[in-house]
PDB file of N, CA and C in Angstrom:
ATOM      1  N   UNK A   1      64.206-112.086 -16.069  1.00  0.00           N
ATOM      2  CA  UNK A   1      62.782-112.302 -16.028  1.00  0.00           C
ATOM      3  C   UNK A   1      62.008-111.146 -16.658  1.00  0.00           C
ATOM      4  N   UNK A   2      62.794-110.042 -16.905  1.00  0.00           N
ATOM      5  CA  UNK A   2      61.693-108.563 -17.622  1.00  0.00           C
ATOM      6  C   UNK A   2      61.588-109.141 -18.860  1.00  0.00           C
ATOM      7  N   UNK A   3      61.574-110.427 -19.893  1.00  0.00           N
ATOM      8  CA  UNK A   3      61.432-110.793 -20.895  1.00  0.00           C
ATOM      9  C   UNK A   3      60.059-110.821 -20.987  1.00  0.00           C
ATOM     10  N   UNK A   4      59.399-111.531 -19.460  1.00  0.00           N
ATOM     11  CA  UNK A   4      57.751-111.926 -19.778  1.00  0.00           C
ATOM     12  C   UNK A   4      57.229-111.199 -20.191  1.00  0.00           C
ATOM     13  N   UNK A   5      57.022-109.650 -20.664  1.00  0.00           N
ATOM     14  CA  UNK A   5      56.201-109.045 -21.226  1.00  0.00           C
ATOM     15  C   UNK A   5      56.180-109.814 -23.097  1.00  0.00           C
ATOM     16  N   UNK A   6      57.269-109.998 -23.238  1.00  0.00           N
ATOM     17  CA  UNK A   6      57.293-110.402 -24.829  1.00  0.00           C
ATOM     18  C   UNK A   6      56.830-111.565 -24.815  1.00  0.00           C
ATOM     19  N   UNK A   7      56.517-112.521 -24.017  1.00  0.00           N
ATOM     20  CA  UNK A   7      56.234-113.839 -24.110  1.00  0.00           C
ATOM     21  C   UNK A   7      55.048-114.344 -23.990  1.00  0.00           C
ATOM     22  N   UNK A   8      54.848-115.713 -24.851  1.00  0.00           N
ATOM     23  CA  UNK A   8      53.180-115.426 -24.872  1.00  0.00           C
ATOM     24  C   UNK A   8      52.848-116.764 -24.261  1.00  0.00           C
ATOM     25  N   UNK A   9      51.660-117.476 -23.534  1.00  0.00           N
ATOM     26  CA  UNK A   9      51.938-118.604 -22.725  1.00  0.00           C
ATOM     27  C   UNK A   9      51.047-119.801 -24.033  1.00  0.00           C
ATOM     28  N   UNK A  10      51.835-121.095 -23.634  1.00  0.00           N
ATOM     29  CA  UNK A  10      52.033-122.304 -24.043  1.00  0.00           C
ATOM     30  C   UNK A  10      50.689-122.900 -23.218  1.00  0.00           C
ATOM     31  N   UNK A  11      49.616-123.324 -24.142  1.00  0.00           N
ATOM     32  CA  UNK A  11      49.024-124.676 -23.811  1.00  0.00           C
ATOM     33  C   UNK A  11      49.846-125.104 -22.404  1.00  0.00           C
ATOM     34  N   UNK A  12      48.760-125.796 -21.499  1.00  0.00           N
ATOM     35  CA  UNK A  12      49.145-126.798 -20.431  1.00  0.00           C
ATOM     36  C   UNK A  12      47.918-127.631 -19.960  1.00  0.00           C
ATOM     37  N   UNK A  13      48.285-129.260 -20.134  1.00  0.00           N
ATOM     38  CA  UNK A  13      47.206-130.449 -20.430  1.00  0.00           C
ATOM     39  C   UNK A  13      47.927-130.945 -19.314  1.00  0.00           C
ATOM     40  N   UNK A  14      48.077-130.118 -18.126  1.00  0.00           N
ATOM     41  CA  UNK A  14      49.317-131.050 -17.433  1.00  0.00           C
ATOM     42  C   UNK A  14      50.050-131.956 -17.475  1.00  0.00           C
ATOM     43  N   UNK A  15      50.250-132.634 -16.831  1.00  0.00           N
ATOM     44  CA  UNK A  15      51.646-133.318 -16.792  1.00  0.00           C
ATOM     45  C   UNK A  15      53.363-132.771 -16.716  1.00  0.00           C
ATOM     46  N   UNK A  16      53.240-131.299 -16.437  1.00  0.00           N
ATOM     47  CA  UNK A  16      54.360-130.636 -16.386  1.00  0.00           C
ATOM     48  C   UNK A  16      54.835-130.404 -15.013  1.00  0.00           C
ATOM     49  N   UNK A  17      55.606-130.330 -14.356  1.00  0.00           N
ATOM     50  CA  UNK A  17      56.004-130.331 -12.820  1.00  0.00           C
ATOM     51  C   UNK A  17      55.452-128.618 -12.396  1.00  0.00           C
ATOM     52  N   UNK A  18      55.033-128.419 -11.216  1.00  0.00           N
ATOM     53  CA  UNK A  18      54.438-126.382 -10.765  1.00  0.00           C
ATOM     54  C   UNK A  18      55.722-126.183 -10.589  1.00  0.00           C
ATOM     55  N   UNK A  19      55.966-124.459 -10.779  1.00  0.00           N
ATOM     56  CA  UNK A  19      57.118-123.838 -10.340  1.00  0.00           C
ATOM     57  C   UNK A  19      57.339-124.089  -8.794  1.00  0.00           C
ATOM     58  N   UNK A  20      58.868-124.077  -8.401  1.00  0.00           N
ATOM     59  CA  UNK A  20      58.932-124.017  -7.458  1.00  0.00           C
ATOM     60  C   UNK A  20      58.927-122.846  -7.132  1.00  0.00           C
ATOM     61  N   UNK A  21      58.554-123.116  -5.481  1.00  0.00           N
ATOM     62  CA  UNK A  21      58.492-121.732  -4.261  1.00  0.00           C
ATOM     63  C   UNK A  21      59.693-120.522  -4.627  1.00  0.00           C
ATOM     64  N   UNK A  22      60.992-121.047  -4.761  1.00  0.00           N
ATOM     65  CA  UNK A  22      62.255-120.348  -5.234  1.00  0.00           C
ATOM     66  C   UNK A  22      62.488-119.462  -6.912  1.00  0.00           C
ATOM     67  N   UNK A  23      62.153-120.592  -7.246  1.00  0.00           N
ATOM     68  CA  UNK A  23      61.674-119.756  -9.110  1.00  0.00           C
ATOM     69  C   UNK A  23      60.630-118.844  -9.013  1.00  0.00           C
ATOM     70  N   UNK A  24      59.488-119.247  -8.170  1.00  0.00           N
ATOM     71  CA  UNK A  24      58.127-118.091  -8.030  1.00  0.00           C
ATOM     72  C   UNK A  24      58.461-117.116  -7.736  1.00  0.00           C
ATOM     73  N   UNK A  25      59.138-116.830  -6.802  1.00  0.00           N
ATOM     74  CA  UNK A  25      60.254-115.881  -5.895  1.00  0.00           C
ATOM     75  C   UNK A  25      61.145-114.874  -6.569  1.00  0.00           C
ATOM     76  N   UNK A  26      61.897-115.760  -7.585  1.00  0.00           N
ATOM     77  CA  UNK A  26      62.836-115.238  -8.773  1.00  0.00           C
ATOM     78  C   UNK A  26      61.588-114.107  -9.847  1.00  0.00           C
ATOM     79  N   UNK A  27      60.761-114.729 -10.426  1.00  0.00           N
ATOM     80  CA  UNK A  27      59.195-114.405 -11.153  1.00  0.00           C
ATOM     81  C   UNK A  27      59.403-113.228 -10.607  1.00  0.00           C
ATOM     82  N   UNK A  28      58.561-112.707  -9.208  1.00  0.00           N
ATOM     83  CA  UNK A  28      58.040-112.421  -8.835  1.00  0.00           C
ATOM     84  C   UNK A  28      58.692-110.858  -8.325  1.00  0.00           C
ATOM     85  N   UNK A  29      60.321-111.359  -8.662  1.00  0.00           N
ATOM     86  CA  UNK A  29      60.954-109.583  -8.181  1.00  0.00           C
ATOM     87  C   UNK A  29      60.782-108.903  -9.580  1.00  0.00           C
ATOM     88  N   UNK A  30      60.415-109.161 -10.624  1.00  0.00           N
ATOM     89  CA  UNK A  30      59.692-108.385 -11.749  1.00  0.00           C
ATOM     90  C   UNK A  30      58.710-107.875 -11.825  1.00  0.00           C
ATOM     91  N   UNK A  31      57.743-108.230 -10.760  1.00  0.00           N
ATOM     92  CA  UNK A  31      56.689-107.874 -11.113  1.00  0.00           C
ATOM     93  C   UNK A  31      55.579-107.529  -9.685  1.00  0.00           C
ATOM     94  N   UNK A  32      56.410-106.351  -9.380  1.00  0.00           N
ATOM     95  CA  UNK A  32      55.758-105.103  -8.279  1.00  0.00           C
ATOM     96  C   UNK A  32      54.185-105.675  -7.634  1.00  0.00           C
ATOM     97  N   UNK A  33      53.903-105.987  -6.748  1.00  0.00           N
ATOM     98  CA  UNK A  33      52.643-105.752  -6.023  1.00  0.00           C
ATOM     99  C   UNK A  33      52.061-107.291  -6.103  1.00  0.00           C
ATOM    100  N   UNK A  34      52.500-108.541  -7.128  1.00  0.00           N
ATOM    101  CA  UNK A  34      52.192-109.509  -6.961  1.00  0.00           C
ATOM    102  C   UNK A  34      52.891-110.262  -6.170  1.00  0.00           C
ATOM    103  N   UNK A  35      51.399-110.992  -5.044  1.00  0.00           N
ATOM    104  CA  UNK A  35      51.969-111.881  -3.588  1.00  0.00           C
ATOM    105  C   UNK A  35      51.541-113.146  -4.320  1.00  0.00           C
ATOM    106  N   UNK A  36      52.482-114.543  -3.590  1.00  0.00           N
ATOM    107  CA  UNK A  36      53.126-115.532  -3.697  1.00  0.00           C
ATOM    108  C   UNK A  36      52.050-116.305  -2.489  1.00  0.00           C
ATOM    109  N   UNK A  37      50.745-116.840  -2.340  1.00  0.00           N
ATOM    110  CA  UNK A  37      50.163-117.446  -1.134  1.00  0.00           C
ATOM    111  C   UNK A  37      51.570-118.612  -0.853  1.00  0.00           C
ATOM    112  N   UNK A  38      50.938-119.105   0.574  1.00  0.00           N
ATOM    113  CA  UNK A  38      51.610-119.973   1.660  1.00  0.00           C
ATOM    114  C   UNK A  38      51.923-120.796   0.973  1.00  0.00           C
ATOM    115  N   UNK A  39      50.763-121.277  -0.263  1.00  0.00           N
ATOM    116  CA  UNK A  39      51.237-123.237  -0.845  1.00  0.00           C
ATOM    117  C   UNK A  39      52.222-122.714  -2.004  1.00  0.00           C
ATOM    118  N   UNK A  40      52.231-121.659  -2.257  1.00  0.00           N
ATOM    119  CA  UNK A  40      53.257-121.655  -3.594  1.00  0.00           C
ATOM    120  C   UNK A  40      52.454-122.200  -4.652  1.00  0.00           C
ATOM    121  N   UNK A  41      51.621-121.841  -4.704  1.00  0.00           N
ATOM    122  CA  UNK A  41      49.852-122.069  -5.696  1.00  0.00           C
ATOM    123  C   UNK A  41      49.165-121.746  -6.551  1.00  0.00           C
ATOM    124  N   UNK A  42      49.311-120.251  -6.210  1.00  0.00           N
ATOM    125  CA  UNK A  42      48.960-118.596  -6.404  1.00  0.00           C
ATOM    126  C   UNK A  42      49.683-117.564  -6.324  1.00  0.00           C
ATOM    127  N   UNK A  43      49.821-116.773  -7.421  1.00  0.00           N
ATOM    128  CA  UNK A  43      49.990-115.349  -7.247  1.00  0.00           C
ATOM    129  C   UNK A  43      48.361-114.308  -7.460  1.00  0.00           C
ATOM    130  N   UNK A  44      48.847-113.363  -6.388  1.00  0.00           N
ATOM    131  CA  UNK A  44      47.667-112.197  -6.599  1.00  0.00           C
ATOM    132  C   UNK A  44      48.079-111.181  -6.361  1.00  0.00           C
ATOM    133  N   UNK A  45      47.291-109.856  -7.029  1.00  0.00           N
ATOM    134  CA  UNK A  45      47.739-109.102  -6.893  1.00  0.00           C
ATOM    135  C   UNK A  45      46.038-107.918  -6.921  1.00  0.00           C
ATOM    136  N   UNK A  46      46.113-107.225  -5.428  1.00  0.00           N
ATOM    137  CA  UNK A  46      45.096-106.221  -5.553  1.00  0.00           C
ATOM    138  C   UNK A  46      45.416-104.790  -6.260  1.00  0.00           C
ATOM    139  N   UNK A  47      44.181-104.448  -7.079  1.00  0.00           N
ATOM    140  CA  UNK A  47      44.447-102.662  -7.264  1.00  0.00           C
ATOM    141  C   UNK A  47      42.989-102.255  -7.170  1.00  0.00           C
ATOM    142  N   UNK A  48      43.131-100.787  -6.349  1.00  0.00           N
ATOM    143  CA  UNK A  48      42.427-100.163  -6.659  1.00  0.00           C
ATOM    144  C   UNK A  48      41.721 -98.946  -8.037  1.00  0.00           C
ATOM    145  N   UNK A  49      40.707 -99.059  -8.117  1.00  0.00           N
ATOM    146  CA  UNK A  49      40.512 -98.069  -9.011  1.00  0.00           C
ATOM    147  C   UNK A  49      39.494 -97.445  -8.779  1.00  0.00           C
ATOM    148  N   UNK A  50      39.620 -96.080  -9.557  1.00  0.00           N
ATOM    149  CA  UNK A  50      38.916 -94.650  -9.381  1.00  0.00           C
ATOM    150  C   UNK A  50      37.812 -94.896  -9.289  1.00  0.00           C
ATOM    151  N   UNK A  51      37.180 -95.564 -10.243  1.00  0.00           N
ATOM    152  CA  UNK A  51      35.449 -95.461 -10.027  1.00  0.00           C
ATOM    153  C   UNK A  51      35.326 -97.156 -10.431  1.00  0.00           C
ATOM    154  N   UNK A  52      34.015 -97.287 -10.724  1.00  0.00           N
ATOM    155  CA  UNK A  52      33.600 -98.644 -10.959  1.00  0.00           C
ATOM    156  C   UNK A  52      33.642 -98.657 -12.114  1.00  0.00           C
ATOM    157  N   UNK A  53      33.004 -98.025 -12.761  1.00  0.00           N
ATOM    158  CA  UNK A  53      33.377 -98.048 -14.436  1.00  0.00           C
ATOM    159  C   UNK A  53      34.955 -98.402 -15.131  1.00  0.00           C
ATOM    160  N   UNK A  54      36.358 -97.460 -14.089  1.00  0.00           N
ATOM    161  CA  UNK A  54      36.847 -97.958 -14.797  1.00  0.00           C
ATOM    162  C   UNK A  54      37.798 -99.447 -14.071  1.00  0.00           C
ATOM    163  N   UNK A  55      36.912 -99.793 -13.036  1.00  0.00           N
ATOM    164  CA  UNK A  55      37.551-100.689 -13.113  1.00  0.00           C
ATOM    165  C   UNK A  55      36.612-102.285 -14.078  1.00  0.00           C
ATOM    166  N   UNK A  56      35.480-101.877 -14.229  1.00  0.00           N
ATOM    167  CA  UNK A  56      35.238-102.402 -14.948  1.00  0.00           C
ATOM    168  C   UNK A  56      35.946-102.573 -16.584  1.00  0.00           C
ATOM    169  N   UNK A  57      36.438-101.469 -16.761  1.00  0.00           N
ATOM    170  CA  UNK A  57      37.189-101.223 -18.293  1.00  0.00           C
ATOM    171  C   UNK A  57      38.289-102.354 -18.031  1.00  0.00           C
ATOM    172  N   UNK A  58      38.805-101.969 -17.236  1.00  0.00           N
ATOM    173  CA  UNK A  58      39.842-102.866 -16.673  1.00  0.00           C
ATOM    174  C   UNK A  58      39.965-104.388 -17.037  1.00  0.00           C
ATOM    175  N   UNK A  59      38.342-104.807 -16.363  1.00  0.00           N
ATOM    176  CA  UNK A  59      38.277-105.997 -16.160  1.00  0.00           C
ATOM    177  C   UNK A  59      38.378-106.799 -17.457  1.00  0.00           C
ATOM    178  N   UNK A  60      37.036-105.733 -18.710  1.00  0.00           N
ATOM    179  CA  UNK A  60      37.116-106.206 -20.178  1.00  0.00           C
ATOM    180  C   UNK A  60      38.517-105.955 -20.940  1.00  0.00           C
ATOM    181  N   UNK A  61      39.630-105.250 -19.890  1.00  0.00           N
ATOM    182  CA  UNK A  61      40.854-105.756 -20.753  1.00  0.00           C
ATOM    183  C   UNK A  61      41.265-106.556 -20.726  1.00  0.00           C
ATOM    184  N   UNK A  62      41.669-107.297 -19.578  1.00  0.00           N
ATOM    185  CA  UNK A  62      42.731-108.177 -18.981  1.00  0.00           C
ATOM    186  C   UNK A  62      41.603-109.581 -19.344  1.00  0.00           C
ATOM    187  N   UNK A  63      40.129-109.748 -19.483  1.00  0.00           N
ATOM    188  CA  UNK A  63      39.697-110.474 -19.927  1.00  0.00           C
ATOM    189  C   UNK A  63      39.840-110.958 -21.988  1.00  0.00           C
ATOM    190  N   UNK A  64      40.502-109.784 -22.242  1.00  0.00           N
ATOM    191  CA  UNK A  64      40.481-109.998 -23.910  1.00  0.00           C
ATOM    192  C   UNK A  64      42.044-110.587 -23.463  1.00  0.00           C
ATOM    193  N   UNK A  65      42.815-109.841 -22.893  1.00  0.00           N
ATOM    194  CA  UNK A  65      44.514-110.154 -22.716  1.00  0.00           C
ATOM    195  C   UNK A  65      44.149-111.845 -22.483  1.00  0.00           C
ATOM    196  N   UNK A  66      43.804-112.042 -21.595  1.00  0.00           N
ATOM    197  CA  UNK A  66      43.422-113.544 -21.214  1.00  0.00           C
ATOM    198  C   UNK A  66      42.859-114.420 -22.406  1.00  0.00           C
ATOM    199  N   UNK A  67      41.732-114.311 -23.384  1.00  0.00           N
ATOM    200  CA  UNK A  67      41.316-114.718 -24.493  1.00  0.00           C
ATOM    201  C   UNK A  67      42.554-115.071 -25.382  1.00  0.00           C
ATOM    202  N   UNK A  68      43.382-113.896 -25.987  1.00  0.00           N
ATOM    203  CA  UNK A  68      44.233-114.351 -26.367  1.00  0.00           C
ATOM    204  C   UNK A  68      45.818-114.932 -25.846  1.00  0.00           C
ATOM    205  N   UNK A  69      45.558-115.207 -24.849  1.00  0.00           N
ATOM    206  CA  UNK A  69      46.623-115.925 -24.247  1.00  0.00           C
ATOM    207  C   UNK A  69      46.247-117.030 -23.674  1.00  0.00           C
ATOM    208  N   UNK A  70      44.749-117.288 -23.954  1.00  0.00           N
ATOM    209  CA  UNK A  70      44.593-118.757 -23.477  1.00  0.00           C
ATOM    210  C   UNK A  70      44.812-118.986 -22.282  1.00  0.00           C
ATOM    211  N   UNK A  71      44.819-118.099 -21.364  1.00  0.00           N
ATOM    212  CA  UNK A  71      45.345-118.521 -19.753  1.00  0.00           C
ATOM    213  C   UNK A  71      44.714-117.343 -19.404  1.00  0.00           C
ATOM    214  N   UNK A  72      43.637-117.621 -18.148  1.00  0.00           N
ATOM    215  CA  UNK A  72      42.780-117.244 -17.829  1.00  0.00           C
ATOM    216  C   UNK A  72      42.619-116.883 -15.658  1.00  0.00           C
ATOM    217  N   UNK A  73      42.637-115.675 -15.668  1.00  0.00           N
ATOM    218  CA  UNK A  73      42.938-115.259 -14.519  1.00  0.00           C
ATOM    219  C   UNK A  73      41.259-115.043 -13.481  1.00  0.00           C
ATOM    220  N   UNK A  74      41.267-115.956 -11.978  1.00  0.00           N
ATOM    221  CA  UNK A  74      40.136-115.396 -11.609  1.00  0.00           C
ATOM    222  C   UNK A  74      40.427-113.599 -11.238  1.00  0.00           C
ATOM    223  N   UNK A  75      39.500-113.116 -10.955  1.00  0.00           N
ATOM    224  CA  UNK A  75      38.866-111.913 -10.848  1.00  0.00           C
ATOM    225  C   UNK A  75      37.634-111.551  -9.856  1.00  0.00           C
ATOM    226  N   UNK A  76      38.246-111.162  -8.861  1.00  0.00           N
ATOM    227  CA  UNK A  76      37.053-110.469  -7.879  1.00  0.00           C
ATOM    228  C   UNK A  76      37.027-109.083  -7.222  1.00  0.00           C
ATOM    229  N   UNK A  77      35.456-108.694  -7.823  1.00  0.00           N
ATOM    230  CA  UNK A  77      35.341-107.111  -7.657  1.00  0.00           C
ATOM    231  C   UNK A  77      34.549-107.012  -6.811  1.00  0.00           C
ATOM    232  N   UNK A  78      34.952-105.900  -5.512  1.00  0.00           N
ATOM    233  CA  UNK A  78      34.415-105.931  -4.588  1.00  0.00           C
ATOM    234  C   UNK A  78      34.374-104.401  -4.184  1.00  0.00           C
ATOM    235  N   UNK A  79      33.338-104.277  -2.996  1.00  0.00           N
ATOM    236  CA  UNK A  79      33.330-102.677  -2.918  1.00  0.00           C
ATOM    237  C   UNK A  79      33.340-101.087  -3.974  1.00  0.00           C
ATOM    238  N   UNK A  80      33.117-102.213  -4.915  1.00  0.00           N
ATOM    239  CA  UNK A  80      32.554-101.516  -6.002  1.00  0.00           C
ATOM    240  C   UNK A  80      34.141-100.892  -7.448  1.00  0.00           C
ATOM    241  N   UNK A  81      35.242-101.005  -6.670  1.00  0.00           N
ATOM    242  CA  UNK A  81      36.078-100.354  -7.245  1.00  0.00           C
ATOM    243  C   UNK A  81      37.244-101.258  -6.759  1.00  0.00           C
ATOM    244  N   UNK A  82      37.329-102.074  -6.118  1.00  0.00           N
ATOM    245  CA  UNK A  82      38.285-102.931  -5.325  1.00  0.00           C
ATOM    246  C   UNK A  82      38.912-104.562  -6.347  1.00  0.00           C
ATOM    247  N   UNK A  83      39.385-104.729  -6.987  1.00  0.00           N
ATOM    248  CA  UNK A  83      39.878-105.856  -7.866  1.00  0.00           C
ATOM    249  C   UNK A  83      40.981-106.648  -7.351  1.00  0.00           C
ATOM    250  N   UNK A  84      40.430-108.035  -7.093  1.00  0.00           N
ATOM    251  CA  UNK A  84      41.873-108.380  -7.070  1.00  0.00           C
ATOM    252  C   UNK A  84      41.578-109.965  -7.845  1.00  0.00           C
ATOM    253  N   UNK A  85      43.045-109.672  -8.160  1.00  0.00           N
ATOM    254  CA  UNK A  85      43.414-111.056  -9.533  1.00  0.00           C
ATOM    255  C   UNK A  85      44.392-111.697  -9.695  1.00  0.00           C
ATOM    256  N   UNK A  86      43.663-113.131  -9.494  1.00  0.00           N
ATOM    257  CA  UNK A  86      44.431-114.360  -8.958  1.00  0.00           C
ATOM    258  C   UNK A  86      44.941-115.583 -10.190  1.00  0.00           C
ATOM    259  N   UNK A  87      46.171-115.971 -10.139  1.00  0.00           N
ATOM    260  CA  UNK A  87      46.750-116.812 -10.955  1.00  0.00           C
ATOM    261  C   UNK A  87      47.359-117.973 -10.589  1.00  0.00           C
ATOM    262  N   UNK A  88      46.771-119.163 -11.366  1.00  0.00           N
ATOM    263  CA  UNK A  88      46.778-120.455 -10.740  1.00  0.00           C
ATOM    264  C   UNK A  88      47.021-121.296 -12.255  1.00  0.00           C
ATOM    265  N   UNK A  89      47.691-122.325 -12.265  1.00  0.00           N
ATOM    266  CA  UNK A  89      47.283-123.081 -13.563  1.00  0.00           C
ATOM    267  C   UNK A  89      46.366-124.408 -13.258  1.00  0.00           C
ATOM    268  N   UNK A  90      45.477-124.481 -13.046  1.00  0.00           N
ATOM    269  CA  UNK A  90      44.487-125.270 -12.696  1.00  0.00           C
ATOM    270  C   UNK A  90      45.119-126.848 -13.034  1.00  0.00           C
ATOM    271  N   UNK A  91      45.581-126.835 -14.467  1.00  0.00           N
ATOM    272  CA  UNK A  91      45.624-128.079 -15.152  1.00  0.00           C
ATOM    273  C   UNK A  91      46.769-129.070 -14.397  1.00  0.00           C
ATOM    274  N   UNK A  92      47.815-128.430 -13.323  1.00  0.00           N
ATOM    275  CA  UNK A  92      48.476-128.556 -12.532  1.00  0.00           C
ATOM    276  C   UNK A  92      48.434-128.602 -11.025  1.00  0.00           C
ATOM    277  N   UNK A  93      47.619-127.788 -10.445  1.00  0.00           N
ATOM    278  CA  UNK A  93      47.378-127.390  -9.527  1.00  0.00           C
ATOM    279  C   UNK A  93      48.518-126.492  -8.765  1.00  0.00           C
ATOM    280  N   UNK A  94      49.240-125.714  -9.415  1.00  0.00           N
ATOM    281  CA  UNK A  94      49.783-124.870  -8.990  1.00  0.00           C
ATOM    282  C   UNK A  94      50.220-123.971  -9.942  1.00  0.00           C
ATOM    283  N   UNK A  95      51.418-123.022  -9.701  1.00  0.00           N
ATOM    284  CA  UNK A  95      52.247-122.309 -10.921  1.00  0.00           C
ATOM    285  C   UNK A  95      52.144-122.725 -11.917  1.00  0.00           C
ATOM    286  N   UNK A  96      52.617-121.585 -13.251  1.00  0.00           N
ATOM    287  CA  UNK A  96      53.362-122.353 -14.117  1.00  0.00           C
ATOM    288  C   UNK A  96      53.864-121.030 -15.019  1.00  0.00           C
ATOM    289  N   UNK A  97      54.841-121.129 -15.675  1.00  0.00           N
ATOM    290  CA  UNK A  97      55.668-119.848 -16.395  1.00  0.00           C
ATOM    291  C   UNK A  97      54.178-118.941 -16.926  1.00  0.00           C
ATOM    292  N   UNK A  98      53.075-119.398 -17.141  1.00  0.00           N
ATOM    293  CA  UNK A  98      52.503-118.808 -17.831  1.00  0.00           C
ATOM    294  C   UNK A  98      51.545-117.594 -16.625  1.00  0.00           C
ATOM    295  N   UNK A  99      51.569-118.199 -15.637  1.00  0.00           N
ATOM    296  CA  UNK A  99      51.165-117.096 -14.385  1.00  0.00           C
ATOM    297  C   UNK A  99      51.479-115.864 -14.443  1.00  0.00           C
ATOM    298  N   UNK A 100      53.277-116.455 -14.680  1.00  0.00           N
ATOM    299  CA  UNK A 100      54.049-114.860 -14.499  1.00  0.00           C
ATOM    300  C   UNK A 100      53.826-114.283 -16.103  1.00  0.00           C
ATOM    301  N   UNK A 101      53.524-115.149 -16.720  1.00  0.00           N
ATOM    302  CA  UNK A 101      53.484-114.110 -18.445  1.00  0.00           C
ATOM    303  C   UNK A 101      52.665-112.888 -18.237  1.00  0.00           C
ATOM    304  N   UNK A 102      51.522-113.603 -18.060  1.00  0.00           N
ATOM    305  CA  UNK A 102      50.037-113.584 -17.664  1.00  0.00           C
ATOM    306  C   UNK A 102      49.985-111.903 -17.034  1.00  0.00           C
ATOM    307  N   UNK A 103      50.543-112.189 -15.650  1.00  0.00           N
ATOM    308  CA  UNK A 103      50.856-110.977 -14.712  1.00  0.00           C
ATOM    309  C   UNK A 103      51.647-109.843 -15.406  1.00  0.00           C
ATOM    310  N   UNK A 104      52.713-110.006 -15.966  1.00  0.00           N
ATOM    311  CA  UNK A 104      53.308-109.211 -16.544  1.00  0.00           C
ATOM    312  C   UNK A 104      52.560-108.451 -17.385  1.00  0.00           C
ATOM    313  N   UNK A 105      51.661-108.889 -18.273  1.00  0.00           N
ATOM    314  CA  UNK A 105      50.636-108.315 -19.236  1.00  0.00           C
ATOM    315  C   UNK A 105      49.792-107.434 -18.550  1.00  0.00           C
ATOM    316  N   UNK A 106      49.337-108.199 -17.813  1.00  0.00           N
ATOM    317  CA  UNK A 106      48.146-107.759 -16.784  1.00  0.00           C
ATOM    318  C   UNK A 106      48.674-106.606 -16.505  1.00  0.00           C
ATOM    319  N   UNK A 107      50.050-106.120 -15.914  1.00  0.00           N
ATOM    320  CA  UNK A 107      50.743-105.021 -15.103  1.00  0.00           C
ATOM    321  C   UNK A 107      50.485-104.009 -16.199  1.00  0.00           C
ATOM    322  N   UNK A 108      50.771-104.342 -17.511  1.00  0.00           N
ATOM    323  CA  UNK A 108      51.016-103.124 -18.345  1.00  0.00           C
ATOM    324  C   UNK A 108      49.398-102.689 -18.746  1.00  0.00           C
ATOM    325  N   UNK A 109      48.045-103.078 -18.335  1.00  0.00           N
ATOM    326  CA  UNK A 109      47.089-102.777 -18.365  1.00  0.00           C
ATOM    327  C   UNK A 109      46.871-101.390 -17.623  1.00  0.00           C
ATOM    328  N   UNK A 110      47.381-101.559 -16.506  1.00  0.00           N
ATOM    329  CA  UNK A 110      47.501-100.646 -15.243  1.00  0.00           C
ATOM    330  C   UNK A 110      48.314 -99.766 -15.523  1.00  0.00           C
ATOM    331  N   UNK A 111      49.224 -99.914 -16.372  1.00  0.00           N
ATOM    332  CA  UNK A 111      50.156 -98.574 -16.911  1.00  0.00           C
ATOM    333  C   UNK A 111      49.872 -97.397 -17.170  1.00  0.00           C
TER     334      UNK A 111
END
């Protein structure tokens, strides 16, 4: 699974089956600090940062990362410096390989 950094995510018009709970699981020992909710639905993952500014920098990265990957992560900033960012494939209503791409990218923002 350490491939997802090289991988870039695929269009989804659904009709594709969500990852299962077990594959999410598999995903998910790659990639440090992202939780798996109850429905197997969502991954999220909180970080803190230093000031507001840079977590704002932050935010205009992982929002360009998202632009060009076509897969698009919510985002909520709270307490001024507090982020946390959630991955869902809507077009499905749950997972989908492109969550974990997604995350993986996202991680190396924080690097």
């Amino acid at each position: 699974m350490t491939d997802l950094i090289h991988r870039h995510c695929v269009p989804c018009e659904g009709g594709v089956p969500a990852v299962h709970r077990t594959e999410a699981e598999a995903y998910l020992e790659s990639l440090p600090g992202w939780e798996l909710d109850g429905e197997s639905k969502m991954i999220a993952k909180k970080v803190n940062g230093r000031t507001f500014m840079g977590v704002i920098e932050s935010i205009n990265r992982i929002a360009e990362l998202a632009e060009s990957e076509q897969h698009h992560p919510d985002l909520h900033l709270t307490g001024y410096r507090h982020l946390t960012i959630q991955l869902t494939t809507h077009a499905i209503g749950g997972l989908s390989e492109n969550d974990f791409i997604l995350a993986a990218k996202i991680d190396e923002i924080f690097k």
